[in-house]
N, C-alpha and C. Protein backbone atom coordinates (compact mmCIF):
# COMPACT_ATOMS: atom_id res chain seq x y z
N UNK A 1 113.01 96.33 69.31
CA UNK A 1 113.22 95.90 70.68
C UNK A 1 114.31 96.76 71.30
N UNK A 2 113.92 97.45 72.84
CA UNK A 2 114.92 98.29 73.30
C UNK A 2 115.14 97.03 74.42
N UNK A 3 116.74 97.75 74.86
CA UNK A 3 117.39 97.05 75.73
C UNK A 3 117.94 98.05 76.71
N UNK A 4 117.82 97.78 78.33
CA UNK A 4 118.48 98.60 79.32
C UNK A 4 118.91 98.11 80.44
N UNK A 5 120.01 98.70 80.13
CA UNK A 5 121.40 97.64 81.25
C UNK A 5 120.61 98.52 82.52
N UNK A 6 120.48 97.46 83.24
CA UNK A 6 120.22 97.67 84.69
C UNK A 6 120.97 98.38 85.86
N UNK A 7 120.86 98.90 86.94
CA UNK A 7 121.76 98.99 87.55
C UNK A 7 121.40 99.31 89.73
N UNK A 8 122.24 98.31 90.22
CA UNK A 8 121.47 98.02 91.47
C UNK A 8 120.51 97.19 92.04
N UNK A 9 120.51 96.19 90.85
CA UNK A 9 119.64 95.05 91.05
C UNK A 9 119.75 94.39 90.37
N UNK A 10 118.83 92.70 91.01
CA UNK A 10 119.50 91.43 90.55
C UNK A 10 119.17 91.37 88.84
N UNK A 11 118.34 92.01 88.29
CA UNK A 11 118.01 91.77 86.87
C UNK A 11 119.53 92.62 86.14
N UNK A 12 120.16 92.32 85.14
CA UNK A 12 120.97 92.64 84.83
C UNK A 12 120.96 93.38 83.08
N UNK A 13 119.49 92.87 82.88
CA UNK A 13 119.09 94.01 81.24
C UNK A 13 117.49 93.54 81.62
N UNK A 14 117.13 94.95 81.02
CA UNK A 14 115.29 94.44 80.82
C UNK A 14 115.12 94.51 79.06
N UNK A 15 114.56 93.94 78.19
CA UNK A 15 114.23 94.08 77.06
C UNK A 15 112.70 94.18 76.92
N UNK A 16 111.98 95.23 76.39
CA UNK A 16 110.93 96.11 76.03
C UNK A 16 110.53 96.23 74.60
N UNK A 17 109.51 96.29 74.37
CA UNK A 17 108.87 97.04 72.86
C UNK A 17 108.33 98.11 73.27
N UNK A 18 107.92 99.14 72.50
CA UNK A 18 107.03 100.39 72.75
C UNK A 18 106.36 100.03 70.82
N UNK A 19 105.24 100.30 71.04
CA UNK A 19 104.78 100.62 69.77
C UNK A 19 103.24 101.63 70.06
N UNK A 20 103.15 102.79 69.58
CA UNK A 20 102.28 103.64 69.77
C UNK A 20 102.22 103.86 71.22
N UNK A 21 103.05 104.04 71.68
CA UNK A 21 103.27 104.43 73.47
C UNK A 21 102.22 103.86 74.14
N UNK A 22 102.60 102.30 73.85
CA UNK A 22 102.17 100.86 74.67
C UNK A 22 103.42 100.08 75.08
N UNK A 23 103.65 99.52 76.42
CA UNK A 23 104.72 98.79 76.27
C UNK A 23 104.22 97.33 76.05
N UNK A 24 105.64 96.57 75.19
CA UNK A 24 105.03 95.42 75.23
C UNK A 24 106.15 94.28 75.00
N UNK A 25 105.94 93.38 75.30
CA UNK A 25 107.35 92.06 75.32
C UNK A 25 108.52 92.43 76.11
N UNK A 26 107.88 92.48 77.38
CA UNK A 26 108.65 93.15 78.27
C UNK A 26 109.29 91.51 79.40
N UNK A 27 111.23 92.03 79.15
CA UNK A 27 111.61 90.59 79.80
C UNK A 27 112.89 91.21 79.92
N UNK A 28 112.98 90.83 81.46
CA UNK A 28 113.76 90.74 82.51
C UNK A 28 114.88 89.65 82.28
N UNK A 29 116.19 89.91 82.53
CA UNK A 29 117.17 89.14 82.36
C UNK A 29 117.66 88.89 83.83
N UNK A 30 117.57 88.11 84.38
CA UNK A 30 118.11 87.56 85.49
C UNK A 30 117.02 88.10 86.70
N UNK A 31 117.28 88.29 87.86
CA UNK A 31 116.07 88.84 88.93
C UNK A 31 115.45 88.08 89.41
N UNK A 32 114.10 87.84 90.03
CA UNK A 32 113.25 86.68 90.44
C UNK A 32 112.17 86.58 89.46
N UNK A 33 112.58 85.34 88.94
CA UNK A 33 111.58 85.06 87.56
C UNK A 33 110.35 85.40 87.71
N UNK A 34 109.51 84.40 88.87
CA UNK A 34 108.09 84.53 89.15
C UNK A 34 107.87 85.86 89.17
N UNK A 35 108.27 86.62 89.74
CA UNK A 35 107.76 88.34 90.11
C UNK A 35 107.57 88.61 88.76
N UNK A 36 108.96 88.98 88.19
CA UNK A 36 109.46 89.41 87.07
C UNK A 36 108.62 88.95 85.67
N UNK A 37 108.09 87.79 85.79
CA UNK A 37 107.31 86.91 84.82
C UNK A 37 106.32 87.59 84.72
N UNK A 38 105.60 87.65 86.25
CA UNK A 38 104.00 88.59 86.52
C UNK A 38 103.98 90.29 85.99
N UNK A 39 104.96 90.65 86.30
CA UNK A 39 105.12 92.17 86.12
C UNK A 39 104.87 92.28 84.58
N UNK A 40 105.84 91.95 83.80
CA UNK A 40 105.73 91.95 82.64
C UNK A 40 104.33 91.45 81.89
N UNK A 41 103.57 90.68 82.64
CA UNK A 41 102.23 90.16 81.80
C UNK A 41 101.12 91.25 82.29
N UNK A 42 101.34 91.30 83.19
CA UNK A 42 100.44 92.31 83.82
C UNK A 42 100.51 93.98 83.31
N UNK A 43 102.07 94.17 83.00
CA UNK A 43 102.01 95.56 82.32
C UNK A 43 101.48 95.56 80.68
N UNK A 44 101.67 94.05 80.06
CA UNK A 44 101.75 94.21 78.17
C UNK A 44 100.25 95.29 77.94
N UNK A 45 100.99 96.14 76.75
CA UNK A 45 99.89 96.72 76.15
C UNK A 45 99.40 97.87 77.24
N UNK A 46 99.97 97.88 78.24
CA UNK A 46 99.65 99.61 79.35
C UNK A 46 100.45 100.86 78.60
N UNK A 47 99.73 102.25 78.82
CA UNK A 47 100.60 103.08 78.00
C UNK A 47 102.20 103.33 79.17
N UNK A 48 103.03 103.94 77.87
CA UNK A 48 104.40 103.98 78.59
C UNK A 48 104.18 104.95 80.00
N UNK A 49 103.70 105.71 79.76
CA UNK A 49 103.23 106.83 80.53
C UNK A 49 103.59 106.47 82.04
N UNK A 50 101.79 105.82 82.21
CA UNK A 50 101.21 104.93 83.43
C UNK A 50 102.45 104.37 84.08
N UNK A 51 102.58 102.97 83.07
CA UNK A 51 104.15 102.16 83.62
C UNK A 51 104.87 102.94 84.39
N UNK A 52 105.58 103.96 84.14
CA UNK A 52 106.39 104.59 84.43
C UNK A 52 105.98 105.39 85.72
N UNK A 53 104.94 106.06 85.52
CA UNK A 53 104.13 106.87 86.65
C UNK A 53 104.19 105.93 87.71
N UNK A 54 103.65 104.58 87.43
CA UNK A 54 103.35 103.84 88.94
C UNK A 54 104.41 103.23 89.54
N UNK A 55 105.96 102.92 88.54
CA UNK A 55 106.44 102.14 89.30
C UNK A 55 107.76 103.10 89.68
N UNK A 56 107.67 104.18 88.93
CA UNK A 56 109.07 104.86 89.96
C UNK A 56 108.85 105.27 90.99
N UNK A 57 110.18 104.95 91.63
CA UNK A 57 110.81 105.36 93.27
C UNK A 57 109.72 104.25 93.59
N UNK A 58 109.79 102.61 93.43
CA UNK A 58 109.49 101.65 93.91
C UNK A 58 111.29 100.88 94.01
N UNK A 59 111.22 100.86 95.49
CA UNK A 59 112.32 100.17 96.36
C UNK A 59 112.28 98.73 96.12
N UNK A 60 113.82 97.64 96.46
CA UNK A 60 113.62 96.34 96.57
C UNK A 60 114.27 96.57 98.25
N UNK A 61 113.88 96.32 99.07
CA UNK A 61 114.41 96.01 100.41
C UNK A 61 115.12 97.15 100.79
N UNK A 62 116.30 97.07 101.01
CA UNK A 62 116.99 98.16 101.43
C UNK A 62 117.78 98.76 100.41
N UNK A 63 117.45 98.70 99.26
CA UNK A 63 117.89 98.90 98.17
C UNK A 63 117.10 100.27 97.60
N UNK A 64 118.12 101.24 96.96
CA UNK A 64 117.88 102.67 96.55
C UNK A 64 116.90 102.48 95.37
N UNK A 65 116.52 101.40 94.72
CA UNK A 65 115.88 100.85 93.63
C UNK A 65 115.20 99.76 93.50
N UNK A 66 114.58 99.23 92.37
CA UNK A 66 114.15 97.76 92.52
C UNK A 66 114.10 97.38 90.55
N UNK A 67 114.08 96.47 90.32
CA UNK A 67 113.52 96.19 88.88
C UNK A 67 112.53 97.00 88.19
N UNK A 68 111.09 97.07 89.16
CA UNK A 68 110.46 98.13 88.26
C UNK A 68 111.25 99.96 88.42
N UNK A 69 111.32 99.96 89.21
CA UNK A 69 112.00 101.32 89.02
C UNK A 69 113.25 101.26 87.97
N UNK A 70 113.44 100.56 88.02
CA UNK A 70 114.49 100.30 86.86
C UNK A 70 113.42 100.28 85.37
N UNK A 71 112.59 99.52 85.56
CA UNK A 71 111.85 99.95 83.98
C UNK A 71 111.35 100.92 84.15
N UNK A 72 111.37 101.69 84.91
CA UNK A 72 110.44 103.17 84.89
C UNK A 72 111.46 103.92 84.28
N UNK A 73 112.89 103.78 84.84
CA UNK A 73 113.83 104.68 84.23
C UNK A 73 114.25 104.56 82.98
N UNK A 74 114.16 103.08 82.53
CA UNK A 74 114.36 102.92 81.19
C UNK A 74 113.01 103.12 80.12
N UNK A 75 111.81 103.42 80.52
CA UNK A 75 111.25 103.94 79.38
C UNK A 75 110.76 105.41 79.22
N UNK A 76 111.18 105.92 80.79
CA UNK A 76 112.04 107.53 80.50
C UNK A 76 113.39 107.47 79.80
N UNK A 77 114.03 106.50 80.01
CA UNK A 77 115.27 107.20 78.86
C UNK A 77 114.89 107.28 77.15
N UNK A 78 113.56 106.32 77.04
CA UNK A 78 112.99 106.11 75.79
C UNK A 78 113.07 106.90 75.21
N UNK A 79 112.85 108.32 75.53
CA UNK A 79 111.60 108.96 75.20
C UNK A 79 112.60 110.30 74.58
């Protein structure tokens, strides 16, 4: 299980699995649950790749970032 301190948004760590460059048991520490709940079920078992491809440079409001861009960056730092 990897762990990545957040930064610029309300989630404050995301915790991830990768196994055979799939992500999976993917959970958000703080943020808006419901979203955050969906994201994670909806990504289990996508390759890291994709994840990453679709959700960077995804904004929260007026914010330079958002949660998934935040997991995009953390499973580029994976790697």
């Amino acid at each position: 299980m990897s762990t990545y301190k957040t930064k610029g948004v309300c989630a404050s760590h995301i915790h991830f699995e990768i196994k055979e460059n799939k992500l999976y048991d993917v959970e958000f520490v703080n943020g808006c649950p419901g979203n955050l709940q969906a994201l994670a079920v909806l990504l289990e078992g996508m390759s890291v790749d994709d994840v990453a491809e679709r959700l960077k440079g995804i904004r929260c409001g007026h914010k330079a970032t958002s949660c998934a861009d935040q997991l995009a960056k953390a499973l580029e730092s994976s790697k």
